[in-house]
Structure formats: structure tokens, C-alpha cells
PDB file of N, CA and C in Angstrom:
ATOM      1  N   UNK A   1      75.353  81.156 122.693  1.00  0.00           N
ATOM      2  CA  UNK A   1      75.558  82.237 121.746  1.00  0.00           C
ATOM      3  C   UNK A   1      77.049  82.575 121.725  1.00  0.00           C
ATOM      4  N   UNK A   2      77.594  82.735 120.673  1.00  0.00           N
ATOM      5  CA  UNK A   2      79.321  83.125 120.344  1.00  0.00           C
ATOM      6  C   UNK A   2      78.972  84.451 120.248  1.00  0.00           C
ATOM      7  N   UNK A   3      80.351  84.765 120.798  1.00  0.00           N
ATOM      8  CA  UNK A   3      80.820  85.918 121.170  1.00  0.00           C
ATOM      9  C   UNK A   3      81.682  86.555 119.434  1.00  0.00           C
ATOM     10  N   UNK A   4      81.427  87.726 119.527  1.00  0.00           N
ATOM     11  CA  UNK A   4      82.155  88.350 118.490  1.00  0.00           C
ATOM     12  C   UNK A   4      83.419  87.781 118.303  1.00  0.00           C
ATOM     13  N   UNK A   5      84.066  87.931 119.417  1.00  0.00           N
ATOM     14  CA  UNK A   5      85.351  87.333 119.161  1.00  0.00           C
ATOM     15  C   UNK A   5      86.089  86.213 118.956  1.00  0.00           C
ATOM     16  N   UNK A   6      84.901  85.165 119.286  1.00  0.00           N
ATOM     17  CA  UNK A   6      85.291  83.961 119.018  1.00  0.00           C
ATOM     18  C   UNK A   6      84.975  83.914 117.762  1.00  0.00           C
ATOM     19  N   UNK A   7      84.102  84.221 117.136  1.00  0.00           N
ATOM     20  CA  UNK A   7      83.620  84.486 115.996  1.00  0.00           C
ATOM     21  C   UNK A   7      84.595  84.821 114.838  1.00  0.00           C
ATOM     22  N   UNK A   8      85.279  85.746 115.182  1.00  0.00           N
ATOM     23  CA  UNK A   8      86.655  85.892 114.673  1.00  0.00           C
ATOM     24  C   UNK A   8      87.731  85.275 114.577  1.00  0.00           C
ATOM     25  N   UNK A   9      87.610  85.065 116.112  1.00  0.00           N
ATOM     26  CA  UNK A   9      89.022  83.987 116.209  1.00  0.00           C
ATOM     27  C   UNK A   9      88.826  82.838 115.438  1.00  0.00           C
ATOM     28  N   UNK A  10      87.534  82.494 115.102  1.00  0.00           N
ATOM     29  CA  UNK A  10      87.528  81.183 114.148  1.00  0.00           C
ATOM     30  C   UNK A  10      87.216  81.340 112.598  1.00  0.00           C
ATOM     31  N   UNK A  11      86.881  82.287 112.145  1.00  0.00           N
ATOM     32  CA  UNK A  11      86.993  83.064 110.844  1.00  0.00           C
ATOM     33  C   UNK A  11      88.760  83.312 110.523  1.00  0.00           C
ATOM     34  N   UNK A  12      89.196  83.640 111.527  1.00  0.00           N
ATOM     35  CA  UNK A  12      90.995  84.203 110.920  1.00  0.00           C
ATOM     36  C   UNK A  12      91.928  82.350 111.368  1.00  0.00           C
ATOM     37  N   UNK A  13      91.338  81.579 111.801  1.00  0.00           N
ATOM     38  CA  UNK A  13      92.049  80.633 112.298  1.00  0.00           C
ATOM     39  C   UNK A  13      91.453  79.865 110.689  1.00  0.00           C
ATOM     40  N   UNK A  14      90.057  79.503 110.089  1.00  0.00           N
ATOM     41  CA  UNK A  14      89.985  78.824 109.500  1.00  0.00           C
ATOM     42  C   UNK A  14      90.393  79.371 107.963  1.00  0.00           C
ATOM     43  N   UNK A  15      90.481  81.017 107.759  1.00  0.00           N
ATOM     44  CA  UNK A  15      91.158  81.532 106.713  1.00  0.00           C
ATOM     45  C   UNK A  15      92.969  81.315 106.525  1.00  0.00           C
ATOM     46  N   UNK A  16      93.365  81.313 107.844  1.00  0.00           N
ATOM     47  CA  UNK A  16      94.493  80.874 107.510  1.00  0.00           C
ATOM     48  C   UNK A  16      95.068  79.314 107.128  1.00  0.00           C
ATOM     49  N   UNK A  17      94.221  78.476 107.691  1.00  0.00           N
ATOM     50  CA  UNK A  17      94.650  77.447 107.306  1.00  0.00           C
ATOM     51  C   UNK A  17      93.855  76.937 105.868  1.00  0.00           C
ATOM     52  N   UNK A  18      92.881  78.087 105.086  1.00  0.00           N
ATOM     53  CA  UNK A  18      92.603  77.929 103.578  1.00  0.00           C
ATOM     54  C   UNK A  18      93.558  78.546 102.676  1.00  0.00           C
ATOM     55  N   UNK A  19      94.038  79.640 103.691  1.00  0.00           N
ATOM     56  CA  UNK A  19      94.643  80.542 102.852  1.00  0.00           C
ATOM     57  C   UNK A  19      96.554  79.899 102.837  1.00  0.00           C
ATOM     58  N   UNK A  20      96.730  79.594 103.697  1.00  0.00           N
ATOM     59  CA  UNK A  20      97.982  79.014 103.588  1.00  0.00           C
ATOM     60  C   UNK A  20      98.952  79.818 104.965  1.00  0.00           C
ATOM     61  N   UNK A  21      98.686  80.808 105.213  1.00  0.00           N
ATOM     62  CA  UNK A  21      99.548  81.790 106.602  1.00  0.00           C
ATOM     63  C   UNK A  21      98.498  82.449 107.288  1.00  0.00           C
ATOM     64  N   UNK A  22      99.087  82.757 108.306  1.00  0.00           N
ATOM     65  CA  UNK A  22      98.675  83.748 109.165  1.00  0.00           C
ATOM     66  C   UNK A  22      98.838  85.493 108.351  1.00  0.00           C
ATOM     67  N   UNK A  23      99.847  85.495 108.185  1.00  0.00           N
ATOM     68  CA  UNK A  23      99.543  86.968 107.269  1.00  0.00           C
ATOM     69  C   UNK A  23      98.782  87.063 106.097  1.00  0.00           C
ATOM     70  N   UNK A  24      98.461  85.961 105.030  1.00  0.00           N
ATOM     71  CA  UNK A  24      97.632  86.408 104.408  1.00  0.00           C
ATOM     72  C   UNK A  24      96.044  86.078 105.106  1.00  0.00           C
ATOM     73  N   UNK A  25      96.261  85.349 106.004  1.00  0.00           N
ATOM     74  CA  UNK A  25      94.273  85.576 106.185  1.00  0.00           C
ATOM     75  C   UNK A  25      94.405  87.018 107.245  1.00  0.00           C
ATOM     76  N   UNK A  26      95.184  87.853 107.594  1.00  0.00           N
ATOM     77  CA  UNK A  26      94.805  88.959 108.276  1.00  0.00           C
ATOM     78  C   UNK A  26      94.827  89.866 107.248  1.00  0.00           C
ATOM     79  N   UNK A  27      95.314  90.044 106.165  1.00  0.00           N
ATOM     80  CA  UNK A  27      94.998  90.734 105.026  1.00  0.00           C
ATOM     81  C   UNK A  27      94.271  90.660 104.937  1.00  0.00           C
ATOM     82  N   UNK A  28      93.135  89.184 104.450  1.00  0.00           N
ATOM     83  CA  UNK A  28      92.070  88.887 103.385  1.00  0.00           C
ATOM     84  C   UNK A  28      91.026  88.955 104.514  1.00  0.00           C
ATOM     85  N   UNK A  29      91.065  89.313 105.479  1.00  0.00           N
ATOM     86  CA  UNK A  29      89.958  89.413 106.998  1.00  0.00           C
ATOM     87  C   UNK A  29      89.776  91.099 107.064  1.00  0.00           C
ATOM     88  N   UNK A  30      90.951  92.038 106.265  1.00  0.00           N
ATOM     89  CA  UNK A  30      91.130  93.570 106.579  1.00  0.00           C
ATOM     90  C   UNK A  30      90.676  94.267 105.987  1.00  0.00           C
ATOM     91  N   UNK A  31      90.442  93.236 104.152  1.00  0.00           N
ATOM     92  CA  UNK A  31      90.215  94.154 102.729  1.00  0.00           C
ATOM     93  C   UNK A  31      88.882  93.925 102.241  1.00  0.00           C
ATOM     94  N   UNK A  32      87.777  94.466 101.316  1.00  0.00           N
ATOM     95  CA  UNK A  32      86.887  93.923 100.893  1.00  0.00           C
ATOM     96  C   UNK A  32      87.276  92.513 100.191  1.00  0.00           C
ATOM     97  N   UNK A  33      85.959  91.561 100.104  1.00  0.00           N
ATOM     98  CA  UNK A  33      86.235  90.636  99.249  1.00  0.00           C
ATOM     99  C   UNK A  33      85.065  90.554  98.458  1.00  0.00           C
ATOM    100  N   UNK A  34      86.054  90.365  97.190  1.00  0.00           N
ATOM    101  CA  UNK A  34      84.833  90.284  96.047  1.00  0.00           C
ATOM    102  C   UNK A  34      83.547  88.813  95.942  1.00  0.00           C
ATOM    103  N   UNK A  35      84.052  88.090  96.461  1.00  0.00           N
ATOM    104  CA  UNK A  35      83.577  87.031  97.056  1.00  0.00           C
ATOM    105  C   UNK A  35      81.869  87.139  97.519  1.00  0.00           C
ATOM    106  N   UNK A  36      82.468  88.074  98.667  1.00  0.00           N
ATOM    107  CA  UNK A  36      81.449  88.688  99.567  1.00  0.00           C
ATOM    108  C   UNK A  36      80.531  89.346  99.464  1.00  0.00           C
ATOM    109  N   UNK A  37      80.972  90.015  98.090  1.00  0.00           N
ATOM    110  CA  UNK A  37      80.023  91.076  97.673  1.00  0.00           C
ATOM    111  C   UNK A  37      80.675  92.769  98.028  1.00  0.00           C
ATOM    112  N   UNK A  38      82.220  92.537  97.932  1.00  0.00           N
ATOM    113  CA  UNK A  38      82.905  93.654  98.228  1.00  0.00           C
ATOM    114  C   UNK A  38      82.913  93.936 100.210  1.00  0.00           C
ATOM    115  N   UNK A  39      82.469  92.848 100.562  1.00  0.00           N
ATOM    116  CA  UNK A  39      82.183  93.494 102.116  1.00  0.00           C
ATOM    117  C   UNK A  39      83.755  92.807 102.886  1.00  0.00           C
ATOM    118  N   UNK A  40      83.822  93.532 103.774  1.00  0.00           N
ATOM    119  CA  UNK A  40      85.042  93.075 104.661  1.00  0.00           C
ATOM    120  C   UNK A  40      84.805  92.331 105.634  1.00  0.00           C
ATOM    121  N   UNK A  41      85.564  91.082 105.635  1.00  0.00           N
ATOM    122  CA  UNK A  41      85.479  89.791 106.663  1.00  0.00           C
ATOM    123  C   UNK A  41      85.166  90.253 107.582  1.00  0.00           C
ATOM    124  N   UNK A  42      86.148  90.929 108.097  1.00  0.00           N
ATOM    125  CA  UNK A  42      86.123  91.317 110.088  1.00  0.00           C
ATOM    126  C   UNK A  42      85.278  91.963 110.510  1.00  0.00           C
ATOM    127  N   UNK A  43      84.191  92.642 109.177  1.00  0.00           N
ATOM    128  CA  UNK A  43      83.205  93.226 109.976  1.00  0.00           C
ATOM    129  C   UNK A  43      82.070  92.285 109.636  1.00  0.00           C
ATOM    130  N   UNK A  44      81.966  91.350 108.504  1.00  0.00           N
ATOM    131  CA  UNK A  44      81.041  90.266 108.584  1.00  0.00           C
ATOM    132  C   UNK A  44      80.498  89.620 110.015  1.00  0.00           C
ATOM    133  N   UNK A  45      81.893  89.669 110.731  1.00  0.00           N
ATOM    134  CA  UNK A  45      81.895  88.461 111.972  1.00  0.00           C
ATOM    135  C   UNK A  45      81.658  88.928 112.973  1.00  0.00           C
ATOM    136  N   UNK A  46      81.019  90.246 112.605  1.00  0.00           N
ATOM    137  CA  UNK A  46      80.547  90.971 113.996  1.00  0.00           C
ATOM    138  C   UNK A  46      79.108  90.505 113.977  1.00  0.00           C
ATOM    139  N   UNK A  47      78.225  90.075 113.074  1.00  0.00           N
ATOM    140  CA  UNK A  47      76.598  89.210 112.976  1.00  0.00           C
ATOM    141  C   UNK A  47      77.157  87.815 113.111  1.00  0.00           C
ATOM    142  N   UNK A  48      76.691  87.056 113.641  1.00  0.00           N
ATOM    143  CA  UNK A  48      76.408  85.530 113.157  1.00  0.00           C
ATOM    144  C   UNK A  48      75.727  85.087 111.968  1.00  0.00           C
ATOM    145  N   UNK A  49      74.837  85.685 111.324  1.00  0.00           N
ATOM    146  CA  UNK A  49      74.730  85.682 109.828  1.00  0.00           C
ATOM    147  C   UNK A  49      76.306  86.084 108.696  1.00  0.00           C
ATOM    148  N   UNK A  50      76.384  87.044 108.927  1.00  0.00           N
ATOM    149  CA  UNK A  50      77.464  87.132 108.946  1.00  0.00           C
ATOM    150  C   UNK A  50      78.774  86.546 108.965  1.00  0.00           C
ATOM    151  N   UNK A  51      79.130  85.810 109.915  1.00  0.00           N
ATOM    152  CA  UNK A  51      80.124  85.164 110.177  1.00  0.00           C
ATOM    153  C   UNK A  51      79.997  83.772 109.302  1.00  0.00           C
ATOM    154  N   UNK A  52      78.888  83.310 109.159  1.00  0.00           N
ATOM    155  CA  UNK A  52      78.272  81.981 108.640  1.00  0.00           C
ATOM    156  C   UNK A  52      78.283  82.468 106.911  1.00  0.00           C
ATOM    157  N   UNK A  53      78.463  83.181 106.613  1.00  0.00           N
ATOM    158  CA  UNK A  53      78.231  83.645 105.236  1.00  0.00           C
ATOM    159  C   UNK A  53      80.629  83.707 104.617  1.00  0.00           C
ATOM    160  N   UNK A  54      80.926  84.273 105.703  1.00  0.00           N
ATOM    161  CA  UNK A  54      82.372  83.952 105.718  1.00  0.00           C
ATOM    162  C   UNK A  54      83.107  82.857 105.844  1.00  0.00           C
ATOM    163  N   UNK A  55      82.583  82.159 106.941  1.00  0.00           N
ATOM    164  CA  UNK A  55      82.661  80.173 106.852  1.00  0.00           C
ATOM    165  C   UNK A  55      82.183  79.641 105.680  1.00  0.00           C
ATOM    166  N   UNK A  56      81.231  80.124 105.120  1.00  0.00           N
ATOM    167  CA  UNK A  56      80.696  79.113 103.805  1.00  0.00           C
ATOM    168  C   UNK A  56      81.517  79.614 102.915  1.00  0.00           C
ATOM    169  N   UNK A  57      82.257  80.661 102.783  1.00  0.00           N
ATOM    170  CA  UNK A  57      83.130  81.075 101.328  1.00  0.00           C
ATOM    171  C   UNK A  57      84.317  80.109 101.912  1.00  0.00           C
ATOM    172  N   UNK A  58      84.810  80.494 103.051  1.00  0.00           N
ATOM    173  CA  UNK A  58      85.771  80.076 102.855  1.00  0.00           C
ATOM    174  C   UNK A  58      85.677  78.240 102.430  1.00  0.00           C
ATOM    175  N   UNK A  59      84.787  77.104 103.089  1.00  0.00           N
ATOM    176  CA  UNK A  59      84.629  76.375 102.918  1.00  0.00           C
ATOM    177  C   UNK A  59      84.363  75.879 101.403  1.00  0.00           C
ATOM    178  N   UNK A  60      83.898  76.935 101.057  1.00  0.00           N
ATOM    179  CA  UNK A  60      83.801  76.879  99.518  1.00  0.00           C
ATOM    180  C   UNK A  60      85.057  77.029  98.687  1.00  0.00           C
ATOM    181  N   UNK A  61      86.277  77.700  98.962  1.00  0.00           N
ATOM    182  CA  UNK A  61      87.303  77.759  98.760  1.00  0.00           C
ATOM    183  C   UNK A  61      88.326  76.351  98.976  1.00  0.00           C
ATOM    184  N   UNK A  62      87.907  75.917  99.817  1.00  0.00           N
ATOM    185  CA  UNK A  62      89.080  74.911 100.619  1.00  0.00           C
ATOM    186  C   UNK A  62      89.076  73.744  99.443  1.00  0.00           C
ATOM    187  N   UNK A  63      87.302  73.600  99.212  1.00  0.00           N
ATOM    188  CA  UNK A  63      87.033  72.403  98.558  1.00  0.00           C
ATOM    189  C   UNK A  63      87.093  72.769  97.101  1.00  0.00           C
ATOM    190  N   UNK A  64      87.316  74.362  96.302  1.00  0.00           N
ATOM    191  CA  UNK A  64      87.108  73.770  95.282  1.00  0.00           C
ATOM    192  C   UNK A  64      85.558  74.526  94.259  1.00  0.00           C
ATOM    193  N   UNK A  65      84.751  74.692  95.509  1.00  0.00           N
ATOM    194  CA  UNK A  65      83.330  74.620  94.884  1.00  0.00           C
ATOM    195  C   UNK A  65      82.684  76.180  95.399  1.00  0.00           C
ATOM    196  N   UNK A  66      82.562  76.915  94.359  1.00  0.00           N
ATOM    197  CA  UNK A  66      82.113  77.775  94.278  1.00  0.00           C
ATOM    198  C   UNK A  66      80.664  78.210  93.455  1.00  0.00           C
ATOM    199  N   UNK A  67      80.007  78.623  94.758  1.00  0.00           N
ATOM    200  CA  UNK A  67      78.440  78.385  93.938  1.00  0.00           C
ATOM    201  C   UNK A  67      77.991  79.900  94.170  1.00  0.00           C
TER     202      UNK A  67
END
């Protein structure tokens, strides 16, 4: 079982390398995203549902494909 924080640490590690920096994925981890449904990353990644729902956007981002 992952820990909240790893949870994070790999939500802000894999946003930054979609997003292009380290400062903008701690922004886009701080603010709602419309994406999301208006909800804010960093508290997504406190569930593992959750966190898995933030990996799939972003993955959805990287590639392109937004469903």
C-alpha cells in the first residue's frame, strides 16, 4: 500500500515532467483543475482512487488523448 506521500511525490514528479518544470506542476498540483472536475490535485492524492484518476489525466495529457 503507498503512502500519501509517495503518492504525491509521484503525481508532482510525473506533472512536472508533462508539464514542462517544477514550478508549473506545483501550481497545477495547488489550483482546481478543470480537468478534474474543478478538484485540486494534492488533495486527489490523498485516496488512491484518487491519485489514479490524476495519473490518468495527466497521462492523458502527455499523449495527446483526452477522453
Amino acid at each position: 500500500m503507498t503512502s500519501r506521500k509517495s503518492r504525491y511525490a509521484a503525481a508532482q514528479s510525473k506533472a512536472a515532467r508533462v508539464l514542462g518544470s517544477e514550478d508549473l506542476a506545483r501550481q497545477w498540483m495547488s489550483e482546481p483543475a478543470i480537468a478534474l472536475n474543478r478538484q485540486v490535485p494534492a488533495e486527489l492524492v490523498n485516496t488512491v482512487a484518487g491519485a489514479e484518476l490524476v495519473d490518468t489525466f495527466l497521462e492523458q495529457l502527455e499523449y495527446g488523448v483526452y477522453v
